[in-house]
Structure formats: structure tokens, C-alpha cells
C-alpha atoms as a PDB file:
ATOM      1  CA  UNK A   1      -5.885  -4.279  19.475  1.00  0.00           C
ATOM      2  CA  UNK A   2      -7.661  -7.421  19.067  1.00  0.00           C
ATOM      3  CA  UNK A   3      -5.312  -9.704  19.275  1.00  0.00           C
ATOM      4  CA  UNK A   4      -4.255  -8.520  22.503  1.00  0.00           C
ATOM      5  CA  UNK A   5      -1.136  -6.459  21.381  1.00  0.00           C
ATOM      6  CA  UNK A   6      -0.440  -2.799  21.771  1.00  0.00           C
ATOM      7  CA  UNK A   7       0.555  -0.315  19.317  1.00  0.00           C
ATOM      8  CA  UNK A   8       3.019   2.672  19.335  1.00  0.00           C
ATOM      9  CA  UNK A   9       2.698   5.776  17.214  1.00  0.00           C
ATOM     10  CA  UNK A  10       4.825   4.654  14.676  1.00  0.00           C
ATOM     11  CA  UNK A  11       3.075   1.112  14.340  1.00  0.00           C
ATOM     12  CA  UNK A  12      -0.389   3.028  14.001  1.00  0.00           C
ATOM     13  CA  UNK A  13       0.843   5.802  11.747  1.00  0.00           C
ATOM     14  CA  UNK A  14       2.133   2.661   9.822  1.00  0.00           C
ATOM     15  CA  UNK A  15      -1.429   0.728  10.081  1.00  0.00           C
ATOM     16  CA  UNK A  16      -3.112   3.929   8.756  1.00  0.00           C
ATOM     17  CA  UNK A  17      -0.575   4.430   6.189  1.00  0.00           C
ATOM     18  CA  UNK A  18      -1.155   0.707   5.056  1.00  0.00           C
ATOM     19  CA  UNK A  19      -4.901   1.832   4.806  1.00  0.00           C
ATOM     20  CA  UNK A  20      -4.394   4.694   2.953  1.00  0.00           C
ATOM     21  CA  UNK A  21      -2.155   3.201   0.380  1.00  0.00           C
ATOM     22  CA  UNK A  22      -4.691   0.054  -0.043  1.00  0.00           C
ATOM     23  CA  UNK A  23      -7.759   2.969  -1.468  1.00  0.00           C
ATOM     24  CA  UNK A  24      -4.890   4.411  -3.830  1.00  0.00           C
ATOM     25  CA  UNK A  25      -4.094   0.675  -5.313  1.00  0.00           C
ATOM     26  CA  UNK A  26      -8.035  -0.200  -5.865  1.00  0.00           C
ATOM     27  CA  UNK A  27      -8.548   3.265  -6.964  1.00  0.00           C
ATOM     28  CA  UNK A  28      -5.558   2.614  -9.625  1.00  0.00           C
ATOM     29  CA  UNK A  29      -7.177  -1.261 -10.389  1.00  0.00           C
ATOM     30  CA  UNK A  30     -10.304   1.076 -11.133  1.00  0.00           C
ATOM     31  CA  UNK A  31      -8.939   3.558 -12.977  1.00  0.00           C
ATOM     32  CA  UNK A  32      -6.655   1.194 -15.610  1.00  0.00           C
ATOM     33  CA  UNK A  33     -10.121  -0.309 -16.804  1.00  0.00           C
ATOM     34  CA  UNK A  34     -10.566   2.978 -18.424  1.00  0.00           C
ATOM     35  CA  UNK A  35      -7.236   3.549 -20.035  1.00  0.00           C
ATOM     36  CA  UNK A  36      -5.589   2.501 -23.344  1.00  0.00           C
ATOM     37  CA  UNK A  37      -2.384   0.012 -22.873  1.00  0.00           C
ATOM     38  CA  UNK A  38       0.188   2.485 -22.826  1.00  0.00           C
ATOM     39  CA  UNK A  39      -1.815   4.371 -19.426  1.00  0.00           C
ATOM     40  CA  UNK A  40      -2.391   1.144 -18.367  1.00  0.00           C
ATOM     41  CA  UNK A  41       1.196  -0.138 -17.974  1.00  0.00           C
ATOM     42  CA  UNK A  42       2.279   3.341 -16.466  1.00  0.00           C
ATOM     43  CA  UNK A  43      -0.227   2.868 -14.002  1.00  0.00           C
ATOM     44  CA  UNK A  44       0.217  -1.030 -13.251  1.00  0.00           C
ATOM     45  CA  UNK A  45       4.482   0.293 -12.733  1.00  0.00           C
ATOM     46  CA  UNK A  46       2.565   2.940 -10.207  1.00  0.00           C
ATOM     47  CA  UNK A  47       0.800   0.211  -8.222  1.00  0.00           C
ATOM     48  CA  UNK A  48       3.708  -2.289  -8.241  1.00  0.00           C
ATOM     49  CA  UNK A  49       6.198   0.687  -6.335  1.00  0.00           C
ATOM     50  CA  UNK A  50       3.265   1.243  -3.678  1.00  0.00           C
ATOM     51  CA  UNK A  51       3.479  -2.521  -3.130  1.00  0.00           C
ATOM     52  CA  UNK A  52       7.077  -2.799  -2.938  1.00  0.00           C
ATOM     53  CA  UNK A  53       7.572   0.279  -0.736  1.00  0.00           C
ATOM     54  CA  UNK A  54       5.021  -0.897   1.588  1.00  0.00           C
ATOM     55  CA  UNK A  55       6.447  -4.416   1.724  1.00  0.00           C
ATOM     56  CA  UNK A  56       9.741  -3.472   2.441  1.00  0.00           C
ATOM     57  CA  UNK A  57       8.240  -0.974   4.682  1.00  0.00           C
ATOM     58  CA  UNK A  58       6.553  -4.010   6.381  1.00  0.00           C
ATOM     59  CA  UNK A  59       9.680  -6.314   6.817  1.00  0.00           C
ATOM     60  CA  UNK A  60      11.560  -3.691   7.909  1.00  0.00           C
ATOM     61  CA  UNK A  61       8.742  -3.024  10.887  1.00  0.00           C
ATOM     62  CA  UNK A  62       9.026  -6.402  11.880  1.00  0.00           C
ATOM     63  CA  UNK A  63      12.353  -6.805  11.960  1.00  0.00           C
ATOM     64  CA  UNK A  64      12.238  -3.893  14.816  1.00  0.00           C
END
């Protein structure tokens, strides 16, 4: 990596996975521009569990 540091499966799996989940929450920002309140809010509560999951995620990877 470029800052010198190595990476195990897990930690890539995790880097991809951190990738992945970043295109689903712009694609959601996208798509809520379209929708009435109510879709809005269900889709805002969609995006705010992929953050959480992947922040906890992310703590929890450090802490290893």
C-alpha cells in the first residue's frame, strides 16, 4: 500500500467492502432526490445503517 503497510485478506476484503458500500450510499443520496418524503426518510434510515455497520465494522478492525 502506499503508505508502506501491508494488507491481509480480511483487511482488503474489508477495503473493497468499504468501496462497495460508498457507490450504494451516493447511489441512495441520488436516488432520494427523486422520491416523495415518506421514500425519502425510508431511504435516509437505509443509508444511516450502512454507515453505522461500517463504522462499527471499522473500530472493530482497528481494535484487532
Amino acid at each position: 500500500m502506499a503508505w508502506g503497510g501491508s494488507l491481509n485478506k480480511e483487511g482488503s476484503d474489508h477495503l473493497r467492502n468499504l468501496r462497495e458500500a460508498d457507490s450504494v450510499v451516493k447511489f441512495l443520496e441520488e436516488l432520494k432526490r427523486k422520491l416523495n418524503d415518506k421514500e425519502k426518510q425510508k431511504v435516509s434510515e437505509t443509508i444511516n445503517i450502512i454507515v453505522e455497520h461500517y463504522t462499527k465494522e471499522s473500530k472493530n478492525e482497528s481494535l484487532d
